[in-house]
Protein backbone atom coordinates (compact mmCIF):
# COMPACT_ATOMS: atom_id res chain seq x y z
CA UNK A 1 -7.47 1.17 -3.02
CA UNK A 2 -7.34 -1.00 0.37
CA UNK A 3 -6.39 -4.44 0.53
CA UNK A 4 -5.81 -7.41 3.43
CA UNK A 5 -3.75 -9.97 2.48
CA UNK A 6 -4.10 -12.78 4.86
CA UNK A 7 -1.03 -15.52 4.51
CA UNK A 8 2.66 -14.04 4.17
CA UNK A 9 4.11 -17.05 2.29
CA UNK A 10 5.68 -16.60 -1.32
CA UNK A 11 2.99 -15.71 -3.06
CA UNK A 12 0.95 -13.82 -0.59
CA UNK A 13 3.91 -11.77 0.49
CA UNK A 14 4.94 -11.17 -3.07
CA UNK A 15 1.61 -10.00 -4.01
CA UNK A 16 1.34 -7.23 -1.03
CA UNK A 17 4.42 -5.92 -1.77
CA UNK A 18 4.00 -5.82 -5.81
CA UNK A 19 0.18 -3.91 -4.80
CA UNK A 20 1.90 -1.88 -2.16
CA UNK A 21 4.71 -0.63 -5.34
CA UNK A 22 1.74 0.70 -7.56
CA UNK A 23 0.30 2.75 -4.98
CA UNK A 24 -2.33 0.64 -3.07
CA UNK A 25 -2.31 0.45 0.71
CA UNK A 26 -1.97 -3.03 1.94
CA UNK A 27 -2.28 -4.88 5.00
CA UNK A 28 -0.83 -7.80 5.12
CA UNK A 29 -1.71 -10.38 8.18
CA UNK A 30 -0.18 -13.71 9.25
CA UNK A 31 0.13 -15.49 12.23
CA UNK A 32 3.68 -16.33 11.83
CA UNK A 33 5.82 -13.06 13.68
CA UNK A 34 8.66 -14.39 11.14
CA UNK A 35 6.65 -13.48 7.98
CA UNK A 36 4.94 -10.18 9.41
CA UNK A 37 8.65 -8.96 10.36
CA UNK A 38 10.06 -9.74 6.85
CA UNK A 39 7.48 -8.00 4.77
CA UNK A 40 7.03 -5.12 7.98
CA UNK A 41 9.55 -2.41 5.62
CA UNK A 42 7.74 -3.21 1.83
CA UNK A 43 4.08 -3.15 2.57
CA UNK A 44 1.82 -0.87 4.18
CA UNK A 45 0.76 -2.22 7.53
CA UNK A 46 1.93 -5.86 8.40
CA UNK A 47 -0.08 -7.25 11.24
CA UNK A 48 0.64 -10.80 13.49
CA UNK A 49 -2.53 -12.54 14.13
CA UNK A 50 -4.75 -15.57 13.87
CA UNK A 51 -7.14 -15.12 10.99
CA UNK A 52 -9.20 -18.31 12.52
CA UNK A 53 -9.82 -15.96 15.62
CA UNK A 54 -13.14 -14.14 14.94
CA UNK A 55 -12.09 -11.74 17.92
CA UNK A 56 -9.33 -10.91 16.69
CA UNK A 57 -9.98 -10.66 12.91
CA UNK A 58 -12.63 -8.08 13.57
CA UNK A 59 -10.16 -6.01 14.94
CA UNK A 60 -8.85 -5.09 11.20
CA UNK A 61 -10.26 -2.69 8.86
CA UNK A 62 -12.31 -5.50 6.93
CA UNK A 63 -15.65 -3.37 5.65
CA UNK A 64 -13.09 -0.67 4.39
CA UNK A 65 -11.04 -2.51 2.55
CA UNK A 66 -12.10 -3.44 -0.97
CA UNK A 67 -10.66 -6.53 -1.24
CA UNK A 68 -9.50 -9.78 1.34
CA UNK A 69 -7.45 -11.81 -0.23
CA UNK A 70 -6.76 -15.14 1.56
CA UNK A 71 -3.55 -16.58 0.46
CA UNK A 72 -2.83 -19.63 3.33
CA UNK A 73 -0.96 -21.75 1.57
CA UNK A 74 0.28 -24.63 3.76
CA UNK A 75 -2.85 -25.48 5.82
CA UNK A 76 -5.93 -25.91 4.02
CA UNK A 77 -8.26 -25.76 7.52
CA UNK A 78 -7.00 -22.40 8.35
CA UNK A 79 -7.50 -21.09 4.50
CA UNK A 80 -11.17 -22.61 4.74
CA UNK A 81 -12.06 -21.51 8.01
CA UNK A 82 -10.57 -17.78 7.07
CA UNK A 83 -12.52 -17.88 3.72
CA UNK A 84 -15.61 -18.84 5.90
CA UNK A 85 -14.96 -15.66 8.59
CA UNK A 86 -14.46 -13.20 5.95
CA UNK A 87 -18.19 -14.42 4.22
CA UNK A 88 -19.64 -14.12 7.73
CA UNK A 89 -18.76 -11.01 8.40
CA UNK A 90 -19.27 -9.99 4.73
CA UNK A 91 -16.32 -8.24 3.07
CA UNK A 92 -16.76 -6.29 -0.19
CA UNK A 93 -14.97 -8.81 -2.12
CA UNK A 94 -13.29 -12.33 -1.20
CA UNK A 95 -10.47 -13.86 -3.05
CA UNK A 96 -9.27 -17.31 -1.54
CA UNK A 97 -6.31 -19.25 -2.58
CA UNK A 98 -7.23 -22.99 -3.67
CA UNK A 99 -4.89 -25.34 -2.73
CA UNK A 100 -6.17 -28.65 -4.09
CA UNK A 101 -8.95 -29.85 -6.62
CA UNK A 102 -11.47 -30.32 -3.80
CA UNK A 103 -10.41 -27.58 -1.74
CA UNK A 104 -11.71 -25.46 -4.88
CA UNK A 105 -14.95 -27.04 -5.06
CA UNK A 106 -15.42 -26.15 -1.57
CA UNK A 107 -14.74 -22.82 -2.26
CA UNK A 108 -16.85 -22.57 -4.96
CA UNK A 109 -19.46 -23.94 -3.01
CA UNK A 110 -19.13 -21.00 -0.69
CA UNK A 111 -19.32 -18.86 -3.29
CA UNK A 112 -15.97 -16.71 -2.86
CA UNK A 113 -16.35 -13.66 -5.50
CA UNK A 114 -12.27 -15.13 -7.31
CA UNK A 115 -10.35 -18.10 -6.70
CA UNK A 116 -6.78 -18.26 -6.93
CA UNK A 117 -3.79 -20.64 -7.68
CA UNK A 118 -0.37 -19.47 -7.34
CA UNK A 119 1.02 -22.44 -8.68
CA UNK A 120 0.01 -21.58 -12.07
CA UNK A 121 -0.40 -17.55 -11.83
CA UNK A 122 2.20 -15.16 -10.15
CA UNK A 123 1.65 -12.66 -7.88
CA UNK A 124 2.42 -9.84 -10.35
CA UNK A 125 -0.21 -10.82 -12.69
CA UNK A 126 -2.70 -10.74 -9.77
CA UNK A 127 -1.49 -7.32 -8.84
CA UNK A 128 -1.92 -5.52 -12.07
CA UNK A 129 -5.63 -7.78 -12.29
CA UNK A 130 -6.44 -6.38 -9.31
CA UNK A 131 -5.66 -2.49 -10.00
CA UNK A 132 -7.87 -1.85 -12.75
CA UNK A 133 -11.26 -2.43 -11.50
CA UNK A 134 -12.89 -4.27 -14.86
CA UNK A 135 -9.34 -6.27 -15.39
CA UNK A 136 -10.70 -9.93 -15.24
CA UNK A 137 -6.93 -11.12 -15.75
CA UNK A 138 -3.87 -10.36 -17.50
CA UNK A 139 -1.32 -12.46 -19.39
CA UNK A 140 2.04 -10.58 -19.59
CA UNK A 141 4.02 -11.44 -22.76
CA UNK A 142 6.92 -9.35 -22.30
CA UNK A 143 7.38 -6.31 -19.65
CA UNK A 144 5.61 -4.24 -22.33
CA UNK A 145 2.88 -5.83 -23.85
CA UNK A 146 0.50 -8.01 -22.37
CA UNK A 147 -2.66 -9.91 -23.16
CA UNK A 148 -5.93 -8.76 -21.09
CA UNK A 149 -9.78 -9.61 -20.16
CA UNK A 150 -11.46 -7.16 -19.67
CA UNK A 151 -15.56 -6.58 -18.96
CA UNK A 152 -16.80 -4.62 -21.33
CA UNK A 153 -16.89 -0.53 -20.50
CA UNK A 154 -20.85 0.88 -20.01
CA UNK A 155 -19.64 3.53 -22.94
CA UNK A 156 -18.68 0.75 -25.71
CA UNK A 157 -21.85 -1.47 -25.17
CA UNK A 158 -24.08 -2.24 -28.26
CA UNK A 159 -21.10 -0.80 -30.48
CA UNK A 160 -18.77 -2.54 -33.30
CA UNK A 161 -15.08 -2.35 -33.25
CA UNK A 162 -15.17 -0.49 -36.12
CA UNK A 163 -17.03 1.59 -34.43
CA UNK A 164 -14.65 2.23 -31.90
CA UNK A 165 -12.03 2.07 -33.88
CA UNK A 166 -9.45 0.33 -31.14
CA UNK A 167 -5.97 0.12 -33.42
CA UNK A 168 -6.78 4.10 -34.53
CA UNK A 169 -7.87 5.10 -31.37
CA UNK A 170 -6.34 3.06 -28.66
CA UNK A 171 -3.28 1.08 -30.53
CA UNK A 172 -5.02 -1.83 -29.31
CA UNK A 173 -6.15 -5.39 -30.45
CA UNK A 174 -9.03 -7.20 -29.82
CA UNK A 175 -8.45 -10.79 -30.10
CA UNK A 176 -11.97 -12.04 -28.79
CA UNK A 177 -15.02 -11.39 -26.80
CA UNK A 178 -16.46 -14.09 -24.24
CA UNK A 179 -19.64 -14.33 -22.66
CA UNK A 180 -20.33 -15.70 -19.44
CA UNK A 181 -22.70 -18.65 -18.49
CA UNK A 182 -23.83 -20.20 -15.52
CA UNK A 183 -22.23 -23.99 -15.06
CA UNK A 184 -22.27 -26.29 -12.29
CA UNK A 185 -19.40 -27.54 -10.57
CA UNK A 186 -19.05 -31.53 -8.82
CA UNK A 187 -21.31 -30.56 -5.84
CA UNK A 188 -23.89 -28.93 -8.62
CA UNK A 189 -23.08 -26.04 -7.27
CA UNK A 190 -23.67 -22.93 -9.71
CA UNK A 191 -20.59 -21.03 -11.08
CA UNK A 192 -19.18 -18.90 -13.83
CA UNK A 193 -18.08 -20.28 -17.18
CA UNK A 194 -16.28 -18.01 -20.10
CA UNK A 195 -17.64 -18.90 -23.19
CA UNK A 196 -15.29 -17.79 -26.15
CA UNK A 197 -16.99 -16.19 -29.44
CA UNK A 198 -14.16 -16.69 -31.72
CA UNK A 199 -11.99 -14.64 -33.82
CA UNK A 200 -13.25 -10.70 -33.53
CA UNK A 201 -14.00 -9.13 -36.45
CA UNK A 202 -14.99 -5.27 -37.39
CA UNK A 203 -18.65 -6.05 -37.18
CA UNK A 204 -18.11 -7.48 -33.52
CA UNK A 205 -20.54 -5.80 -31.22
CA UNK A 206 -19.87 -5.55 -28.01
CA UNK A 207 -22.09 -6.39 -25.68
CA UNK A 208 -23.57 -6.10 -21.71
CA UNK A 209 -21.38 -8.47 -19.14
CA UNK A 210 -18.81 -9.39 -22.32
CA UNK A 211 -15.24 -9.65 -21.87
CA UNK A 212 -13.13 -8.46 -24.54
CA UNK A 213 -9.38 -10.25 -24.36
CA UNK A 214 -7.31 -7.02 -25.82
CA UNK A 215 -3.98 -7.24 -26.49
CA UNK A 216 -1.38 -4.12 -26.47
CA UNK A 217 1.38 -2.22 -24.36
CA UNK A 218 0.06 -1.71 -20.97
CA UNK A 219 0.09 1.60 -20.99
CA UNK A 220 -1.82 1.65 -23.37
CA UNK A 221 -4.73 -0.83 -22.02
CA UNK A 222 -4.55 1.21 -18.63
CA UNK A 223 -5.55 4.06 -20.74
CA UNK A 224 -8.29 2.94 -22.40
CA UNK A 225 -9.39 1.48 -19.34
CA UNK A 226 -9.21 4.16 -16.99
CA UNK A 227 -10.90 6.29 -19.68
């Protein structure tokens, strides 16, 4: 898969380079020369350019990439103003770092597809959520096993987990299911909100748009993913 990174700090530089490892291509663009030479030998393609430019921002691979990732960190105009060129010119998908409570409201209020905070989430957890294409998000316990959401495969829908039969089969867990509502955010803007089921049990169906939090070795949950 393709992805632009826009923003070489810690956590957007960090996140190229952990994508680039697993096999992605990456392209990783900052304004700053000092950034784009440091990551110019672990990622892809690093570019040096203003992502507030529209010129020059259409002058990168944007409709074949599959995601844009905006990580700008330090200035919150330049993440905003990014965020807003990549929904103008209409990029598959559109990940935006928030930096502050508000900023996120305002990005909500654009309606970016995922919004991230690096504070709280590191860049290898976004890079293996990211890889798997129904991966919601990961929680890595150890460098084996991790806790994942997950959407719900088209083959599994309307069955049980007994059905299934995920220890037998898979060696996997499933902890939950969630569903997802529509909330509103402070500007009464709509957005997504999990809503947790509680403890699965064998008669659990599983159904349409679900999550299912599994946990197991990641090899394992790539597996049955990928299946």
């Amino acid at each position: 898969m393709k992805y632009v990174i826009i923003g070489l700090g810690n956590f957007g530089a960090s996140l190229a380079e952990e994508l680039t490892k697993i096999g992605h291509e990456v392209i990783g663009v900052d304004r700053n020369m000092g950034k784009v030479e440091m990551v110019k030998e672990t990622i892809t393609h690093s570019i040096c350019l203003d992502s507030t430019d529209e010129h020059a921002v259409k002058q990168l691979p944007l409709k074949d990439a599959d995601a844009v990732m905006i990580c700008i960190g330090e200035d919150e105009g330049a993440n905003l103003m990014s965020t807003a060129l990549m929904k103008k010119i209409g990029v598959k998908k559109l990940i935006s770092r928030a930096i502050t409570p508000l900023h996120q409201t305002v990005l909500e209020a654009m309606q970016v597809d995922e919004i991230v905070h690096p504070e709280q989430e590191t860049a290898t957890r976004w890079a293996k959520r990211l890889n798997i294409d129904c991966v919601v998000d990961s929680f890595e316990l150890t460098g084996e096993y991790s806790i994942v959401e997950a959407t719900v495969p088209e083959r599994l829908i309307g069955k049980s987990l007994i059905d299934i039969g995920f220890h037998q089969h898979y060696n996997l867990i499933v902890l939950t299911t969630m569903s997802i509502e529509e909330g509103k955010n402070m500007l009464g803007v709509n957005k997504k909100e999990n809503k947790i089921k509680g403890i699965a049990s064998p008669k659990t169906v599983l159904n349409k748009g679900e999550i299912m939090v599994l946990y197991g070795h990641m090899k394992d949950i790539e597996r049955f993913l990928e299946e």
